[in-house]
Each structure stands twice: as C-alpha cells, then as structure tokens.
C-alpha atoms as a PDB file:
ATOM      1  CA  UNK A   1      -6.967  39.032 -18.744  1.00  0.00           C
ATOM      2  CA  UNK A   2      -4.631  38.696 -21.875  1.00  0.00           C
ATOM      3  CA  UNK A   3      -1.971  37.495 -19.647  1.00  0.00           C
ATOM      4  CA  UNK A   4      -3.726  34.223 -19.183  1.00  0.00           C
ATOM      5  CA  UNK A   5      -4.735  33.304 -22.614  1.00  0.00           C
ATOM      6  CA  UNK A   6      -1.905  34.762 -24.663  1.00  0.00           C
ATOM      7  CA  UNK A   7       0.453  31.495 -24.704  1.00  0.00           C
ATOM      8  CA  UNK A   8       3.595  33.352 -26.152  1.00  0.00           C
ATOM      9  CA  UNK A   9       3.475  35.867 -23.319  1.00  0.00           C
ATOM     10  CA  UNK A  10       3.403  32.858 -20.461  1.00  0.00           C
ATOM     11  CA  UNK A  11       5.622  30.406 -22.299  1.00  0.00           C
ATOM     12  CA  UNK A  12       8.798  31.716 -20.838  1.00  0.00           C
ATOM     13  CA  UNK A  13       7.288  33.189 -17.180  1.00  0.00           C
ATOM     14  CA  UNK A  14       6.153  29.184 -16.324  1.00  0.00           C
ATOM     15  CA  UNK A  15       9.540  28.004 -17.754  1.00  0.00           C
ATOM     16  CA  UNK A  16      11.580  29.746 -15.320  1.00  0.00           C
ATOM     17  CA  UNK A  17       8.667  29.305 -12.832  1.00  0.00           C
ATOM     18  CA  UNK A  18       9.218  25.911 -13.065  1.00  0.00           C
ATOM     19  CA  UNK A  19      13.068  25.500 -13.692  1.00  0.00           C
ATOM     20  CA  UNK A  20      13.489  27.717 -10.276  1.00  0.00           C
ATOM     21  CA  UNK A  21      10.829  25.848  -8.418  1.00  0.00           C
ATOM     22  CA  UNK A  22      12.533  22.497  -9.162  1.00  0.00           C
ATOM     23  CA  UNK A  23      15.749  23.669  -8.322  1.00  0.00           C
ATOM     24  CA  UNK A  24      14.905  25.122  -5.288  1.00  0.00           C
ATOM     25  CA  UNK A  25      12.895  22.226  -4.195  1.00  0.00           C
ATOM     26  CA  UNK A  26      16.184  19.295  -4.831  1.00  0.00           C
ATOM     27  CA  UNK A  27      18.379  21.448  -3.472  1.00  0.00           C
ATOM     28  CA  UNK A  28      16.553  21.976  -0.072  1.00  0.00           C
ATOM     29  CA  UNK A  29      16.100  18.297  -0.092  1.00  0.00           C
ATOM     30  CA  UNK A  30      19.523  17.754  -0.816  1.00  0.00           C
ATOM     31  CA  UNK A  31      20.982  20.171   2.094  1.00  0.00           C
ATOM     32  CA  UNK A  32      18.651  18.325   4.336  1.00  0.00           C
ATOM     33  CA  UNK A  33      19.758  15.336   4.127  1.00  0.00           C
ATOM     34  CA  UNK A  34      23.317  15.387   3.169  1.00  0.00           C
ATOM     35  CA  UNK A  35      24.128  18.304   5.390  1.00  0.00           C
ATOM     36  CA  UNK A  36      21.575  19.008   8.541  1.00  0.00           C
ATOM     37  CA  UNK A  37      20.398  15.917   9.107  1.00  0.00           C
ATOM     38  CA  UNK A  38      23.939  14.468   9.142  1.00  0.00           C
ATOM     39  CA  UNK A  39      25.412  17.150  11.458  1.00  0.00           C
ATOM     40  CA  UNK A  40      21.946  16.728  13.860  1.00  0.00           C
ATOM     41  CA  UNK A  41      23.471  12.617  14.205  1.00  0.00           C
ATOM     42  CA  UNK A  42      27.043  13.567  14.466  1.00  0.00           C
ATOM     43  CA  UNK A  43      26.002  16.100  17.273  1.00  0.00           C
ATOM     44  CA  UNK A  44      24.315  13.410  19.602  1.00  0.00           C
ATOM     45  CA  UNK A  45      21.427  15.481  19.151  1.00  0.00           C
ATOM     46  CA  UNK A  46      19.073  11.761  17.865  1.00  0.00           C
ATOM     47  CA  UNK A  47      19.654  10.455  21.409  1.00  0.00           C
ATOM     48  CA  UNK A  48      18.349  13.583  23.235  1.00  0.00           C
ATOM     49  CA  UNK A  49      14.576  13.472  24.175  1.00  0.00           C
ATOM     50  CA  UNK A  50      13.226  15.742  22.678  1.00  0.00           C
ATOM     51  CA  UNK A  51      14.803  15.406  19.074  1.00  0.00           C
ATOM     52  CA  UNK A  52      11.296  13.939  17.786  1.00  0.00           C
ATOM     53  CA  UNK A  53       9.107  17.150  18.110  1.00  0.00           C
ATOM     54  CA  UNK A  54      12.349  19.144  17.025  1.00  0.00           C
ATOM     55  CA  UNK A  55      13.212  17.028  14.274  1.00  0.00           C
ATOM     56  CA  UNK A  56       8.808  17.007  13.880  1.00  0.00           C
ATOM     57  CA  UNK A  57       8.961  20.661  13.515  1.00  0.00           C
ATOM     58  CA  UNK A  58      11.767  21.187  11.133  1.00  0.00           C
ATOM     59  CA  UNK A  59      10.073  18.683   9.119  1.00  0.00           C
ATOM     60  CA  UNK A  60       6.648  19.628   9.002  1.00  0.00           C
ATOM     61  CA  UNK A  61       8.099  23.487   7.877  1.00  0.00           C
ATOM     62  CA  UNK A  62       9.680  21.612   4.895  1.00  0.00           C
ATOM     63  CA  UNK A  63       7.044  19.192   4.315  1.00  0.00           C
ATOM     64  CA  UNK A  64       4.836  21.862   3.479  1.00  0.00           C
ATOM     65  CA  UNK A  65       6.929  23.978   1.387  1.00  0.00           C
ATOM     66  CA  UNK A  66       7.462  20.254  -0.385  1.00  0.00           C
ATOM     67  CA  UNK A  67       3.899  20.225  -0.777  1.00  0.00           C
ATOM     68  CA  UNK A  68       4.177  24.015  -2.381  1.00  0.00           C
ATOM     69  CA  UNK A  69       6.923  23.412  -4.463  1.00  0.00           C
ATOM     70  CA  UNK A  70       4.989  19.881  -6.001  1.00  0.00           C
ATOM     71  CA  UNK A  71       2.022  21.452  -6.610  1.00  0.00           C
ATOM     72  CA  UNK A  72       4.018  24.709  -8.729  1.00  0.00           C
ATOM     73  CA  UNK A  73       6.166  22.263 -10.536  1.00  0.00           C
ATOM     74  CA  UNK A  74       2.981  20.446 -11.458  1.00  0.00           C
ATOM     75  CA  UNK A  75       1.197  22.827 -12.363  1.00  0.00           C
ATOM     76  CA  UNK A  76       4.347  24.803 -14.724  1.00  0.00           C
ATOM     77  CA  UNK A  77       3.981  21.152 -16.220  1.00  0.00           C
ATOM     78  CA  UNK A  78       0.519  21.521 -17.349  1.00  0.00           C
ATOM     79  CA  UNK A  79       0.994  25.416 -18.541  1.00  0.00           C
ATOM     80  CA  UNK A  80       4.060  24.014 -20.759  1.00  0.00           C
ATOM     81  CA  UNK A  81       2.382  21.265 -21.609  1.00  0.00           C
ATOM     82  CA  UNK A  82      -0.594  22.892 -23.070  1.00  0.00           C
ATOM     83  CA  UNK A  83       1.413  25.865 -24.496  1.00  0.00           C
ATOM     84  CA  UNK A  84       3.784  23.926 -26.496  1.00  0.00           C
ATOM     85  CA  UNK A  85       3.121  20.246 -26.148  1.00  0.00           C
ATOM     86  CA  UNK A  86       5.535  19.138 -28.892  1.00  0.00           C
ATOM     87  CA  UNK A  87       8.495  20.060 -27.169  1.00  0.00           C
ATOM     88  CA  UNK A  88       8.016  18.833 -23.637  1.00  0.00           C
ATOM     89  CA  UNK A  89       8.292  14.718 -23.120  1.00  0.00           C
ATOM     90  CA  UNK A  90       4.649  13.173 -22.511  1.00  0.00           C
ATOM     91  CA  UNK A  91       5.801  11.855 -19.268  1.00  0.00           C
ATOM     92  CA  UNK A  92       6.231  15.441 -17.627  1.00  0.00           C
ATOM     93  CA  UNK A  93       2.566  14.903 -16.438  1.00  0.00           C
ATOM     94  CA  UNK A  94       3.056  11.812 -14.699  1.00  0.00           C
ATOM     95  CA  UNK A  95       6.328  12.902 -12.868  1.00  0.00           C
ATOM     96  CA  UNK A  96       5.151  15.725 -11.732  1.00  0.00           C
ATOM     97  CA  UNK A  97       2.268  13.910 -10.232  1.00  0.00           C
ATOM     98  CA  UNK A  98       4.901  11.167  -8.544  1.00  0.00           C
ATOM     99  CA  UNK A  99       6.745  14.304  -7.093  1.00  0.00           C
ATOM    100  CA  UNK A 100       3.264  15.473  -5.592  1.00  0.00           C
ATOM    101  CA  UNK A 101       2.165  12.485  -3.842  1.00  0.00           C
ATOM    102  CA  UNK A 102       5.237  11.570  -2.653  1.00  0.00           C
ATOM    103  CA  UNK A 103       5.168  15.130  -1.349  1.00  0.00           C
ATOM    104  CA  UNK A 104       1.977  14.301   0.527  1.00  0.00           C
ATOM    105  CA  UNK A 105       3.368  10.926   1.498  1.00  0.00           C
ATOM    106  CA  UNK A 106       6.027  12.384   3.483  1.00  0.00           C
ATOM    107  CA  UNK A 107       3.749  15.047   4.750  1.00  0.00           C
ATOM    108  CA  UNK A 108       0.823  13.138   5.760  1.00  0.00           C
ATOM    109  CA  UNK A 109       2.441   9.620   6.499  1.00  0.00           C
ATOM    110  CA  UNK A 110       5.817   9.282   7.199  1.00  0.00           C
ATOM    111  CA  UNK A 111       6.525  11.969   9.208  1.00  0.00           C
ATOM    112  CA  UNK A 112       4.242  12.221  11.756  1.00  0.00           C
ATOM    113  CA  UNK A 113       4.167   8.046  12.065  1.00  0.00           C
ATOM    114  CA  UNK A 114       8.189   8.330  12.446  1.00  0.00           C
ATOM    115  CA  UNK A 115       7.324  11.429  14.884  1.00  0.00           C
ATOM    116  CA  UNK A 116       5.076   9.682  17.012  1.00  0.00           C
ATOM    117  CA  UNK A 117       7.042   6.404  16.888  1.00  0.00           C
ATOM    118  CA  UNK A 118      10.096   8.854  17.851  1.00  0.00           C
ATOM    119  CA  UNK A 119       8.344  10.376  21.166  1.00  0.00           C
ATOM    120  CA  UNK A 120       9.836   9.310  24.313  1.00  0.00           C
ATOM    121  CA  UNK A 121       6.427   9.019  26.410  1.00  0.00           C
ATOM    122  CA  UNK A 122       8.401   6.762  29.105  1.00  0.00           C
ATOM    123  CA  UNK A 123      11.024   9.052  30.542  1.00  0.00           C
ATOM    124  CA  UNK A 124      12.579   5.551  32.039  1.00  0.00           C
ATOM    125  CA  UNK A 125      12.482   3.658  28.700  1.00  0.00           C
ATOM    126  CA  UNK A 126      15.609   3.547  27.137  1.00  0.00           C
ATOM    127  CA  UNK A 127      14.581   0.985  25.065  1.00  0.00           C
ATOM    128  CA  UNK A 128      16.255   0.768  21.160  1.00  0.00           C
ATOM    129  CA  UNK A 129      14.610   2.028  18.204  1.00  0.00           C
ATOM    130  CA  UNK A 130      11.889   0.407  17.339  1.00  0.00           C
ATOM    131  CA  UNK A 131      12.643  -1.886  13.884  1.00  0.00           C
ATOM    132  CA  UNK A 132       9.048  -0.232  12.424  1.00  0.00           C
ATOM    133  CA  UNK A 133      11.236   3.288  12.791  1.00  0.00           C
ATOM    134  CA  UNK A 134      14.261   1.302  10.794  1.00  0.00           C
ATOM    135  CA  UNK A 135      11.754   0.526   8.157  1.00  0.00           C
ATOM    136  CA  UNK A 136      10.674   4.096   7.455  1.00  0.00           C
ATOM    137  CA  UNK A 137      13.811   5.147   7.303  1.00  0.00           C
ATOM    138  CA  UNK A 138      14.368   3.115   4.529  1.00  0.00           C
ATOM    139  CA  UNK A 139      11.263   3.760   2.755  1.00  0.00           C
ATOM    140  CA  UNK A 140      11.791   7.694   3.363  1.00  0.00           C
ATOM    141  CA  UNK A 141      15.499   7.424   1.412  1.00  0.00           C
ATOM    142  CA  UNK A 142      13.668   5.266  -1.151  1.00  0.00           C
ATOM    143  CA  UNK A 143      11.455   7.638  -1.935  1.00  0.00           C
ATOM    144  CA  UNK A 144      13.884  10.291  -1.420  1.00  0.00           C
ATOM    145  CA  UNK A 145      16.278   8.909  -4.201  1.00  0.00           C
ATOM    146  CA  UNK A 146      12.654   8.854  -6.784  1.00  0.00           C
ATOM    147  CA  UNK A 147      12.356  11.861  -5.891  1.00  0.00           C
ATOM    148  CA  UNK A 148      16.152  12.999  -6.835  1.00  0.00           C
ATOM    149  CA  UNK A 149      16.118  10.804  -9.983  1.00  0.00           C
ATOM    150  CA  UNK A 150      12.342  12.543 -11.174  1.00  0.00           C
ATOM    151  CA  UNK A 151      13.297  15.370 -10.291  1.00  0.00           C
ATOM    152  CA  UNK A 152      15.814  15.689 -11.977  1.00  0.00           C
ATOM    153  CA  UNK A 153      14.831  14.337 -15.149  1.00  0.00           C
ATOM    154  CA  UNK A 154      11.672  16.486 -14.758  1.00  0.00           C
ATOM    155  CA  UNK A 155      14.281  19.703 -14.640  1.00  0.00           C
ATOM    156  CA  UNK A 156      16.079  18.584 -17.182  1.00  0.00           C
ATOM    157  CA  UNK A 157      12.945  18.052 -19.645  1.00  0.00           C
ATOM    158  CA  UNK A 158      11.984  21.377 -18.959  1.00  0.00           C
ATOM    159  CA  UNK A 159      15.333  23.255 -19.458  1.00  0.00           C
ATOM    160  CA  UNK A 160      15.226  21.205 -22.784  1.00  0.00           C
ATOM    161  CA  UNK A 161      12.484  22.050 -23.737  1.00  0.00           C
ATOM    162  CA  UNK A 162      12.008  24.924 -26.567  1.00  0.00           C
ATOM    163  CA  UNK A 163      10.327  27.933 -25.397  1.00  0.00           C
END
C-alpha cells in the first residue's frame, strides 16, 4: 500500500511510464501513416473491394491501443502532476486530455463513418469516392498533425521535467 502514497518511490516509475507510452504511441502513428498506409496505396490495394473492412480492421486494432496509450499518458500526467507540480508545465493536463479525445474521435467517429462510407455494397458501382470520404481524410491528417505537435510537446515536458 506504500507504493501508492509514497511520491518519491512513484516519481520516476510514471516518468518512464509515461515517456515510453508517448513514444510508443507517435511512433506507431507515425509508421502508420508514413509507411503502411503509403505502401497499402502504392500496392493498388485502395481500389480492391474489400480494402474498407481490411483497412476497418487494422484500424480499429490501433484505435484501441490509441485509446490505451491516451488514457496512460493521461493519467502519468496527473501522477506527475500531483507528485511534483512545480516542475511539469500547467498545460500537461489539458494536452493530455486533447490526445484522449482525439483518441476517441478517431475511434468512435472517423473510422467507422470513413469505413462504412468505404464499403462497396453495389458490386456494379464503380462510382468515385465520395467528396464526404475526401473531407475526412482531411480532418483525420488534421487531427493527426495535433496530435504529432501535442504529442510531442507533451513528451518533451515530461522528459524535462525534474524527477
């Protein structure tokens, strides 16, 4: 039970909790999209019919370990926060709460609307992408580069900050 009140024993554990967790998380996101999702276009594989559930599944497996990796971060941020407040920056909170919901946003939004928008009901359709589908694409790469730039800053508060 000492474990969870004694602050100079848990400083350091929810550091690197946190530190790994963030790391981790942008660099998943980052090999996603600058290196699957890339090779998945280049392969022809977008114009095959059943790329929505595949491209569904793959990213409701990393949705959820998003959702995970959110909620530890966020959570690190509070331990830190309330262990040694002076040293970590007062927005911590508040980024770690943007990562979170826009965690859930891709999770319980955007994906399965682009999924769904994606499935080829219509065998004989071969009908263009639909311009709603253009628009979420640009709203998931918005939120993907918050989520770069607050994530980031969020690691590098916490690397800074004294333990």
């Amino acid at each position: 039970m000492t474990a969870f009140t004694n602050s100079e024993f848990s400083r350091p554990r929810w550091r690197t909790i946190l530190l790994a967790t963030l790391a981790f998380w942008l660099s998943g996101s980052l090999i996603l999209d600058a290196v699957i999702m890339p090779s998945m276009y280049a392969a022809g594989m977008m114009t095959q019919p059943g790329f929505a559930s595949a491209g569904y599944s793959i990213f409701w497996v990393f949705n959820h370990l998003e959702v995970l990796c959110a909620a530890l971060a966020l959570t690190g941020v509070l331990v830190l926060r309330n262990t040694i407040s002076s040293t970590i920056t007062r927005w911590a909170i508040p980024m770690a709460l943007g990562l979170l919901i826009i965690a859930l946003i891709y999770t319980y939004a955007l994906t399965p609307e682009m999924s769904a928008l994606g499935m080829q009901l219509n065998w004989f359709d071969t009908s263009e992408v639909p311009t709603v589908m253009n628009q979420m694409h640009g709203g998931y790469w918005l939120l993907e580069v918050v989520k770069f730039v607050v994530g980031s800053a969020l690691l590098s508060a916490s690397y800074q900050a004294q333990s």
